[in-house]
Structures are given as structure tokens and as C-alpha cells.
Protein backbone atom coordinates (compact mmCIF):
# COMPACT_ATOMS: atom_id res chain seq x y z
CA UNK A 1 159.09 63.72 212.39
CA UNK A 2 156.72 64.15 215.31
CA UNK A 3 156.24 67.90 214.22
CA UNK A 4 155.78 67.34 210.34
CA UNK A 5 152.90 64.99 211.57
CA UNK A 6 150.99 67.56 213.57
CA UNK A 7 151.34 70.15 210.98
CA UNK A 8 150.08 67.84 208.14
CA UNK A 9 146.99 67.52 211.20
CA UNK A 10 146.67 71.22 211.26
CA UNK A 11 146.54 71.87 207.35
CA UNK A 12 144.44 69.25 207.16
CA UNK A 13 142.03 70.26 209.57
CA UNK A 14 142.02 73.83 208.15
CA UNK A 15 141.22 72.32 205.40
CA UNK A 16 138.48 70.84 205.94
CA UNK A 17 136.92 73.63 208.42
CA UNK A 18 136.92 75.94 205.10
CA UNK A 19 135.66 73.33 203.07
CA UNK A 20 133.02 72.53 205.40
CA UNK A 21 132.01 76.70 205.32
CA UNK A 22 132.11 76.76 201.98
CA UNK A 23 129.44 73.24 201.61
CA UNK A 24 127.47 74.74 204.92
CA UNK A 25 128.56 71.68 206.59
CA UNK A 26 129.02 71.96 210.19
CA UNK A 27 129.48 68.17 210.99
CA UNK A 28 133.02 68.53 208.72
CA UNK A 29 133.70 71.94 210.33
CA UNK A 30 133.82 70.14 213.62
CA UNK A 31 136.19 67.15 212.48
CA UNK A 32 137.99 69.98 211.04
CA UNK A 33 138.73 71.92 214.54
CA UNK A 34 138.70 68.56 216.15
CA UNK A 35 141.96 67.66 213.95
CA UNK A 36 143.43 71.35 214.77
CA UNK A 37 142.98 70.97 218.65
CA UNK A 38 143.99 67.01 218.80
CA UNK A 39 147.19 67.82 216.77
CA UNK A 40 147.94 70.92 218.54
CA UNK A 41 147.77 69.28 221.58
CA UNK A 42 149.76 66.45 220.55
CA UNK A 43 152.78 69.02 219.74
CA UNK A 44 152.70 70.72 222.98
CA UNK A 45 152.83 67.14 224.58
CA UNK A 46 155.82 66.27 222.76
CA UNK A 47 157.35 69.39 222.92
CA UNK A 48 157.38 69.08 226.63
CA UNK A 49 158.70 65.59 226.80
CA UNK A 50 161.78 66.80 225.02
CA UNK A 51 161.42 64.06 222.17
């Protein structure tokens, strides 16, 4: 469940980073790679807890 959550993160993120390009936004670009790191992150951290 932990996984489906971090990849709704990611597509969400990516989302909003080509969003963001395509309004010449870079304040939503940064939330965007913000959510992509932070949920990336948070799936290697669980990954290595083994839960």
C-alpha cells in the first residue's frame, strides 16, 4: 500500500513539473520535483525497513 502511495507521489509530481513547463512556472516545477524526491525517498526508506 506503501508503494501505490509513492507512485501516486511520483505521477503526481511529474505532473505537475510538465505542467509547470508548459505555464513557465518554476515555483510548481519545484513542488513538482520536491514531490518526486520526497516520495522517492520515502520508498527507499521503506524498502529497507522490510515493511
Amino acid at each position: 500500500m506503501r508503494y501505490v502511495a509513492a507512485t501516486v507521489l511520483v505521477a503526481l509530481g511529474v505532473a505537475a513539473v510538465a505542467y509547470g513547463g508548459a505555464d513557465d512556472s518554476p515555483g510548481l516545477q519545484l513542488v513538482g520535483v520536491l514531490l518526486v524526491v520526497g516520495a522517492v525517498v520515502f520508498a527507499v526508506r521503506t524498502a529497507r525497513r522490510g515493511t
